[in-house]
Protein backbone atom coordinates (compact mmCIF):
# COMPACT_ATOMS: atom_id res chain seq x y z
CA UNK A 1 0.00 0.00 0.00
CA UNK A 2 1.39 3.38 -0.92
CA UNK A 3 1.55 6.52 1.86
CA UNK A 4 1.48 9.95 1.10
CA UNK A 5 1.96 12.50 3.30
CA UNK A 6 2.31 16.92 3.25
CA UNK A 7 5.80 17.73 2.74
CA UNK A 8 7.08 19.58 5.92
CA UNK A 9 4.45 17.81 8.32
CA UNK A 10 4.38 14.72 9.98
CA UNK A 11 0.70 13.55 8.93
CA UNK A 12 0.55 10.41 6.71
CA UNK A 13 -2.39 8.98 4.55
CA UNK A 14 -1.75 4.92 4.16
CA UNK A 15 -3.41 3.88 0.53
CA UNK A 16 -6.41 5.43 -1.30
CA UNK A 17 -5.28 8.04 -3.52
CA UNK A 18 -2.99 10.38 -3.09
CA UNK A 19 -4.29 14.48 -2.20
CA UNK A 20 -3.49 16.92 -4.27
CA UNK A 21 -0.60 18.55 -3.01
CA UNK A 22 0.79 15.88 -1.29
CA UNK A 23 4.28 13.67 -1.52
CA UNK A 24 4.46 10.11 -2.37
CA UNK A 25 6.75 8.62 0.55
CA UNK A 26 9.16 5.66 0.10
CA UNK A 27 7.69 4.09 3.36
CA UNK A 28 5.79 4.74 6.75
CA UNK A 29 6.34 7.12 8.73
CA UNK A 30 9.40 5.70 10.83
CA UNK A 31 8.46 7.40 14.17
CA UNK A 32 5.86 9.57 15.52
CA UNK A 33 6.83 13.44 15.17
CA UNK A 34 9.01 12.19 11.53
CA UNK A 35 8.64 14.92 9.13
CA UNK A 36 7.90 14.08 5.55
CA UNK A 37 10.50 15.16 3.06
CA UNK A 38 9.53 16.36 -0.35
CA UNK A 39 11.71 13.55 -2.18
CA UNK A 40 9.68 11.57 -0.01
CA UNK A 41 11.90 10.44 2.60
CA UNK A 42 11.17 11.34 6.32
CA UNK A 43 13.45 13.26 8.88
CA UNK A 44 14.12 13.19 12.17
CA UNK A 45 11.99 14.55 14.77
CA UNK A 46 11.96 17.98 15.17
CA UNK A 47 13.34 18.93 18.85
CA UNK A 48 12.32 21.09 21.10
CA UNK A 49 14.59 23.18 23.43
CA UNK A 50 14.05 22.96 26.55
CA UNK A 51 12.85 26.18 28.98
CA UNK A 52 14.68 25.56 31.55
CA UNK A 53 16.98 23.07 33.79
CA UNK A 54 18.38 22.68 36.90
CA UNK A 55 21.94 24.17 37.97
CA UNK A 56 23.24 20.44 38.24
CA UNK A 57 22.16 19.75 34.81
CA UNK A 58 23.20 22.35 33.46
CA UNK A 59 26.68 22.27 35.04
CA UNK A 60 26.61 18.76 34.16
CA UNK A 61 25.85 19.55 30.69
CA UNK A 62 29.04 22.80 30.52
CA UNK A 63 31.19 19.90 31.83
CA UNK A 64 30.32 17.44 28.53
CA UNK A 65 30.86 20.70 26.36
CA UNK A 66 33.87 21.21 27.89
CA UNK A 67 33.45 23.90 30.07
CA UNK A 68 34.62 23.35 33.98
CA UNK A 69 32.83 25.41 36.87
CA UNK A 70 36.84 27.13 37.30
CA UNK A 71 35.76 28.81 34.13
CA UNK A 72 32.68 29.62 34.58
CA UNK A 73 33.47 31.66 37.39
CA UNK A 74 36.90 32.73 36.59
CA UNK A 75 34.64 34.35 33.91
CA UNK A 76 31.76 35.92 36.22
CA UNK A 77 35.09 37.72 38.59
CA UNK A 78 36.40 39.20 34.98
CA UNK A 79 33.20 41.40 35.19
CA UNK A 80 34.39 44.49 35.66
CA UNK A 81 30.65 46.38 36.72
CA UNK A 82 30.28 44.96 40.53
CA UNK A 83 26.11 45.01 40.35
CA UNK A 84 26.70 42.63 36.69
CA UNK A 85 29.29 40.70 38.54
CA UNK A 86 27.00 40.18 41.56
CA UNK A 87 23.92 39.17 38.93
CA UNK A 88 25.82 36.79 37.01
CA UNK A 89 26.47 35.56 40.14
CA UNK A 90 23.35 34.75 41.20
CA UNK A 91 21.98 33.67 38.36
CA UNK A 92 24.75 30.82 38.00
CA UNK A 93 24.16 29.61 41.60
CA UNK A 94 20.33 29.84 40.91
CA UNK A 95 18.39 26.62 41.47
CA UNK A 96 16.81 26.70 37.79
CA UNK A 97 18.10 27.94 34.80
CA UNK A 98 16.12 29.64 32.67
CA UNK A 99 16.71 29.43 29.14
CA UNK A 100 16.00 32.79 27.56
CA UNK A 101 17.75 34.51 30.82
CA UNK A 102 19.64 37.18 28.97
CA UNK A 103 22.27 37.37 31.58
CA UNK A 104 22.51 33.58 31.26
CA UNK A 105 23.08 33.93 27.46
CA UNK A 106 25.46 36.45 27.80
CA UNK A 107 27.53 34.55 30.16
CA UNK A 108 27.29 31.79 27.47
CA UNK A 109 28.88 33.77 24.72
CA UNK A 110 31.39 35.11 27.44
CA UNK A 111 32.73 31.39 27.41
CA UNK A 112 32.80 31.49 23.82
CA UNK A 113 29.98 29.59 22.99
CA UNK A 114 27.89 29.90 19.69
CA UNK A 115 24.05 31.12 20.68
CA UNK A 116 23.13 28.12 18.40
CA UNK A 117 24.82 25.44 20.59
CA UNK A 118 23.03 27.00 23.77
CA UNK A 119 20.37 24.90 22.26
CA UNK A 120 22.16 21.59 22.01
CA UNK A 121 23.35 22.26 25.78
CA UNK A 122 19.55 22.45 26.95
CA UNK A 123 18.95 19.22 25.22
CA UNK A 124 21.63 17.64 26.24
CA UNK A 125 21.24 19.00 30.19
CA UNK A 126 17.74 17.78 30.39
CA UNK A 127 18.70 14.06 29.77
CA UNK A 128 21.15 13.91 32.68
């Protein structure tokens, strides 16, 4: 039986004719979330970064990038403003941390990572 599906969306028609509009795919849908292709192959889940994750993930998650809590805060005392210094501060000893925390971006950068992988590290942190 044949399977069409709307290229760019995971939904997936199995026989009957094909909609107007829509690809013919090579197989079934693989997983749930798979996103048809328009040459009728299927990708990979799209994932969603997380909002937020603990301080242990997260250092936990620095650690696999390569980052060690020695830079990290070697890195908050180079701030030369004392009230930034004191905010970075206590936003890297907060409990949580928030994802789209400017000062926690900004400190992420400061380490010299890429705003894309900030992304990657939120994934990664939540699974540990």
């Amino acid at each position: 039986m044949q399977t069409y599906a709307i290229a760019g969306e995971c939904l997936q028609q199995i026989g009957g004719d094909c909609p107007e509009g829509w690809v013919i795919m090579q197989q079934q849908r693989p997983k749930a979330g798979s996103i048809a292709q328009a040459d009728g192959s299927w990708a990979e889940p799209l994932q969603t970064v997380p909002a937020s994750c603990t301080r242990r993930q997260g250092l936990l998650a620095l650690l696999a990038f390569g980052f060690k809590r020695a830079d990290i805060e070697a890195q908050i005392a180079a701030i030369q403003d004392e009230t930034e210094r004191e905010e970075a501060q206590i936003e890297y000893e907060a409990n949580v941390w928030e994802r789209a925390n400017p000062r926690l971006q900004l400190m992420w950068v400061a380490l010299g990572g890429a705003p894309a992988q900030l992304d990657d590290l939120y994934r990664l942190a939540v699974t540990l």
